[in-house]
C-alpha atoms as a PDB file:
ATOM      1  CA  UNK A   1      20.030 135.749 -90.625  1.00  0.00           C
ATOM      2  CA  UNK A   2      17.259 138.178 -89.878  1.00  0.00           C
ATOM      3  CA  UNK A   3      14.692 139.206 -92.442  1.00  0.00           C
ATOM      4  CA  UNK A   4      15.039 142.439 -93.147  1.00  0.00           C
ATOM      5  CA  UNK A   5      11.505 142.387 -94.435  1.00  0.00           C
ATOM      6  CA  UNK A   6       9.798 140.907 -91.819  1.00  0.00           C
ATOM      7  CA  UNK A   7      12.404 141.544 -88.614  1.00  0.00           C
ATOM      8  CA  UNK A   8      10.350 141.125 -86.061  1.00  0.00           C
ATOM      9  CA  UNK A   9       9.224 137.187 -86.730  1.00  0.00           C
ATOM     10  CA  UNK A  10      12.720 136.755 -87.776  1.00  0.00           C
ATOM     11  CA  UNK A  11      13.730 137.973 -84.165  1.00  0.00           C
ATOM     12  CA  UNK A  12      10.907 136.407 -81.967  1.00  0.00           C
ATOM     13  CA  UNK A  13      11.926 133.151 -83.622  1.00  0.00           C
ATOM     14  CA  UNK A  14      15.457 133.840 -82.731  1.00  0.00           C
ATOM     15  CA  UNK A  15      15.084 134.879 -79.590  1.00  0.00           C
ATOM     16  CA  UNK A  16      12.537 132.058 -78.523  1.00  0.00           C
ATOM     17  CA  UNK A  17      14.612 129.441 -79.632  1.00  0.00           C
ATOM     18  CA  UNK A  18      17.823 130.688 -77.754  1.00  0.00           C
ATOM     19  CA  UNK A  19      15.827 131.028 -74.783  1.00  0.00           C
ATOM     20  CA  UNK A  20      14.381 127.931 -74.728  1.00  0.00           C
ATOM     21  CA  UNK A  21      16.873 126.163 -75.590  1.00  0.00           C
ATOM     22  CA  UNK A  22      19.372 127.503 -72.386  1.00  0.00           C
ATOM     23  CA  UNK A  23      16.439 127.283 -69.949  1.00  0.00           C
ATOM     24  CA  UNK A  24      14.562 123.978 -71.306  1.00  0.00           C
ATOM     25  CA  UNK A  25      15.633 121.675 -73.807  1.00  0.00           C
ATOM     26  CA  UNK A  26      19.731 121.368 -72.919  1.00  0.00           C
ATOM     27  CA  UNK A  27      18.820 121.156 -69.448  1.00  0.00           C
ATOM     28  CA  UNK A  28      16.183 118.524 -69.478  1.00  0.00           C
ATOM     29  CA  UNK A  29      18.097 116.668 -72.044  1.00  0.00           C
ATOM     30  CA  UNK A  30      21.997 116.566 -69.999  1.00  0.00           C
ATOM     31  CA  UNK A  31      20.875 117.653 -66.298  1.00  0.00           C
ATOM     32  CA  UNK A  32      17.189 116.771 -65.987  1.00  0.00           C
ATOM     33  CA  UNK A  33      16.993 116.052 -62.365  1.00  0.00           C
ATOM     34  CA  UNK A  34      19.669 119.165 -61.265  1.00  0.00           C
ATOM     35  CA  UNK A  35      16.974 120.942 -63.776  1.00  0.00           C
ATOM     36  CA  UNK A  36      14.484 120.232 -61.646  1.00  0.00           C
ATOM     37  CA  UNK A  37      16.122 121.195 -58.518  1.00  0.00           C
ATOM     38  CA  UNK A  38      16.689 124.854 -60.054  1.00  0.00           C
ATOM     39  CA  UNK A  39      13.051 125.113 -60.567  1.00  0.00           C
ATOM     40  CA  UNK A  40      12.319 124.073 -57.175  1.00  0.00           C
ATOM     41  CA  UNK A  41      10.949 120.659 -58.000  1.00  0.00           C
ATOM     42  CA  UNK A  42      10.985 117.843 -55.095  1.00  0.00           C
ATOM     43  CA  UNK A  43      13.002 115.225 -55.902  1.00  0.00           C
ATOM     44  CA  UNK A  44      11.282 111.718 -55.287  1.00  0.00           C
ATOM     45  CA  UNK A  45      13.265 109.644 -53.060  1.00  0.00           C
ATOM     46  CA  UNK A  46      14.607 106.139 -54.504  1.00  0.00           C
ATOM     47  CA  UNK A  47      14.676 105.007 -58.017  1.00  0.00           C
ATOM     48  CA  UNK A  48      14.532 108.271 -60.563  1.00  0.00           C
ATOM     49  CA  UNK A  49      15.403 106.192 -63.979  1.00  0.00           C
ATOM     50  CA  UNK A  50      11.613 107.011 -65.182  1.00  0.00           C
ATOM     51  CA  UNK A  51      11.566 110.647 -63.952  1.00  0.00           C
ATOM     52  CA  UNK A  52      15.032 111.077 -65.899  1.00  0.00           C
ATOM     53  CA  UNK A  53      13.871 109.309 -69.322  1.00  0.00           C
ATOM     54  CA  UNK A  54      10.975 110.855 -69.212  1.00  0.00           C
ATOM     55  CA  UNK A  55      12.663 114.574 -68.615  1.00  0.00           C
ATOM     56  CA  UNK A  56      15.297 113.745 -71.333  1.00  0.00           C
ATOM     57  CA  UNK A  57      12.756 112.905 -73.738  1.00  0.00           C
ATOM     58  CA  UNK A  58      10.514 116.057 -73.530  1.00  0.00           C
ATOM     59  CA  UNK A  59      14.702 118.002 -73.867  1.00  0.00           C
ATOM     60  CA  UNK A  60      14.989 115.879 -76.831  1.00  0.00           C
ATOM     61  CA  UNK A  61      11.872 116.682 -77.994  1.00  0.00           C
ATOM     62  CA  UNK A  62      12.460 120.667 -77.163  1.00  0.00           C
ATOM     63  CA  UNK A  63      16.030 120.689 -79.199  1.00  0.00           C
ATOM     64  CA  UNK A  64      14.308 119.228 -82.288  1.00  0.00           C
ATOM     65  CA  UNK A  65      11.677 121.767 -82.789  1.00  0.00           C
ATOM     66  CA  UNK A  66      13.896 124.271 -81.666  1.00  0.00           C
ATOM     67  CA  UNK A  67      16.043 122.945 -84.121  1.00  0.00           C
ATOM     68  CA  UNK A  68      13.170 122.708 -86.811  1.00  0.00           C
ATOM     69  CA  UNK A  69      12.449 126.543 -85.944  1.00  0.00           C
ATOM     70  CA  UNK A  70      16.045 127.828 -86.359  1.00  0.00           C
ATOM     71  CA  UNK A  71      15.982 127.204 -90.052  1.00  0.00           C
ATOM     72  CA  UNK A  72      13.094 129.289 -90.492  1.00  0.00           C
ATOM     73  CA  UNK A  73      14.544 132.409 -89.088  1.00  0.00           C
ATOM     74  CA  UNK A  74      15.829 133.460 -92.280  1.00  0.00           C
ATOM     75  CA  UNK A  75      12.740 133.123 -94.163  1.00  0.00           C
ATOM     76  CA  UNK A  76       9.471 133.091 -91.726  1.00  0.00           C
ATOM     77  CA  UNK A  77       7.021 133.936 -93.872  1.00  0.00           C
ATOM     78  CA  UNK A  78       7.246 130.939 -96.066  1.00  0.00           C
ATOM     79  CA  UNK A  79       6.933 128.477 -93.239  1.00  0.00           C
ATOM     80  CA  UNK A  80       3.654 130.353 -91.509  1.00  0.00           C
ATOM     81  CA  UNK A  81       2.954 126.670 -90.075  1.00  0.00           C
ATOM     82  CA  UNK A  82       5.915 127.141 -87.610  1.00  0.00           C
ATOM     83  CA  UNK A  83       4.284 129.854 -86.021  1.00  0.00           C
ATOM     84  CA  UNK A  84       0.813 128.014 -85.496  1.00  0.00           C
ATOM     85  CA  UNK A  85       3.052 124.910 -84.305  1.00  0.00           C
ATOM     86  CA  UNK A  86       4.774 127.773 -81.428  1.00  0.00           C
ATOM     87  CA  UNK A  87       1.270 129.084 -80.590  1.00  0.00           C
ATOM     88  CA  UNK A  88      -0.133 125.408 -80.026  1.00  0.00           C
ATOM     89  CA  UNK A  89       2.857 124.581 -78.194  1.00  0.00           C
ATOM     90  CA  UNK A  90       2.339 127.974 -76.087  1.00  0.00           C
ATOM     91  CA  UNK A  91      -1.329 127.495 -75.851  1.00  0.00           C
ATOM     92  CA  UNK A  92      -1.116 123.547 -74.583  1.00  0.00           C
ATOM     93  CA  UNK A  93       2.022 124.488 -72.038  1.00  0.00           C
ATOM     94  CA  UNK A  94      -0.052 127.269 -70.719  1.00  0.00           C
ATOM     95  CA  UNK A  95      -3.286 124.758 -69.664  1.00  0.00           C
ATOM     96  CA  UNK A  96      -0.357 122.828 -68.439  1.00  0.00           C
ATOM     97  CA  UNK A  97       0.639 125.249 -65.890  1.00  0.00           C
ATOM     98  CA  UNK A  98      -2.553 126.342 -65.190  1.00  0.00           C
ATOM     99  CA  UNK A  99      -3.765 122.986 -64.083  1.00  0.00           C
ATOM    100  CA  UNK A 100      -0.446 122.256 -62.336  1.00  0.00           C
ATOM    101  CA  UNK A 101      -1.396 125.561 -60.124  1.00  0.00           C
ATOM    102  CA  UNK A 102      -4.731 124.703 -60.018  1.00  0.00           C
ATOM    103  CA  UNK A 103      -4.537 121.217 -58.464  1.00  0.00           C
ATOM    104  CA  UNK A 104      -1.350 122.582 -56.125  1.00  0.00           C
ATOM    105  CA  UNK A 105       1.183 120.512 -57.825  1.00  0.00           C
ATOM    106  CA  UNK A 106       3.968 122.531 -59.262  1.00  0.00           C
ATOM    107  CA  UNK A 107       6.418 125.264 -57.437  1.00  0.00           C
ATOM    108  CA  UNK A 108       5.781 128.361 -57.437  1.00  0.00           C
ATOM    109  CA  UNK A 109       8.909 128.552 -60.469  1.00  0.00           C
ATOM    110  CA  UNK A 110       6.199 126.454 -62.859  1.00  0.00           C
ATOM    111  CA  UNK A 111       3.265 128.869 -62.212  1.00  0.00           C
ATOM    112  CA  UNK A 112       5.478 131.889 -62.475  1.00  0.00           C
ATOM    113  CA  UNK A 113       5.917 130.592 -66.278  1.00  0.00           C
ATOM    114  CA  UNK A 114       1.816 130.823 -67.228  1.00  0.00           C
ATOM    115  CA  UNK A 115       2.569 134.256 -68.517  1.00  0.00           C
ATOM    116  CA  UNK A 116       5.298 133.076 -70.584  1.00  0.00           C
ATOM    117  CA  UNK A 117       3.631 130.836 -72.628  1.00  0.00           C
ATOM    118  CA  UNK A 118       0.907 132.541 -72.674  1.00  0.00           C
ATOM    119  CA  UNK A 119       2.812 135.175 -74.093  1.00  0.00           C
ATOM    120  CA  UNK A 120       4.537 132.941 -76.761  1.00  0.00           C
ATOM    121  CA  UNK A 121       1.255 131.776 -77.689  1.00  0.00           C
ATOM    122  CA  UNK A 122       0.156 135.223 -78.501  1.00  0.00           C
ATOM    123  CA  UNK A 123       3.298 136.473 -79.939  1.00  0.00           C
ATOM    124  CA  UNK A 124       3.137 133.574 -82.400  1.00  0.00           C
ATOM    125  CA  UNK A 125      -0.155 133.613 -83.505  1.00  0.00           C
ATOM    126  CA  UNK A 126      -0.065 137.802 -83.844  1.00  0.00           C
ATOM    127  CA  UNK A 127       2.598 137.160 -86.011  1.00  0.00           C
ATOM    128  CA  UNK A 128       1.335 134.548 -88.206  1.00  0.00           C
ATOM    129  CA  UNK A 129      -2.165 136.033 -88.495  1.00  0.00           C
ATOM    130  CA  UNK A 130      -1.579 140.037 -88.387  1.00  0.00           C
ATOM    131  CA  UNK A 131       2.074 140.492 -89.956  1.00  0.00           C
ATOM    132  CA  UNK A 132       2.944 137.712 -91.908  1.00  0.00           C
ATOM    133  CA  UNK A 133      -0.920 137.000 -93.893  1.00  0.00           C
END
């Protein structure tokens, strides 16, 4: 499952994915609002159905590019577009966080994460434009 020839894309796609995966997508997709309680969210009081669809669709939408991305593991450097797709992703969820700390509206769990995607950002686009071109 790894490329031998290019191991380490094979294994940050690998290892990504699984990560995310456990810690995001499932989560948000089955438990969104016990999710949310692990992170430290507040929990509005009354009626959650919108908080819960809208949770379970950005899980849904996780698994599928996670799911997208596992197929490419094998073989990254034909599918170089994956990796610009991860370091968008990366790049957009880190203004995300950064605003959310910004403005005061996130726990501490949620800021904690900047570096993460910030990382994965990096990571993806060092590997698309320095190893894999």
């Amino acid at each position: 499952m790894i490329n031998p020839d290019y191991p380490l894309a094979s294994w940050f796609l690998a290892v990504s994915t699984l990560t995310f995966a456990v810690v995001y997508a499932l989560p948000l997709l089955f438990v969104p609002l016990r999710w949310a309680r692990w992170f430290g969210w507040e929990l509005p009081t009354g009626n959650n159905d919108l908080t819960v669809y809208f949770a379970r669709c950005l899980g849904g939408l996780a698994l599928s590019v996670i799911i997208a991305v596992v197929q490419f593991i094998p073989d990254p450097k034909s599918h170089l577009v994956i990796f610009e797709l991860i370091g968008l992703i990366g790049g957009i969820m880190t203004a995300v966080h950064i605003w959310g700390a910004v403005m005061k509206q996130q726990p501490w769990t949620e800021t904690a994460e900047i570096p993460l995607y910030g990382a994965v950002c990096l990571g993806a686009l060092y590997l698309r434009y320095a190893t894999l071109s």
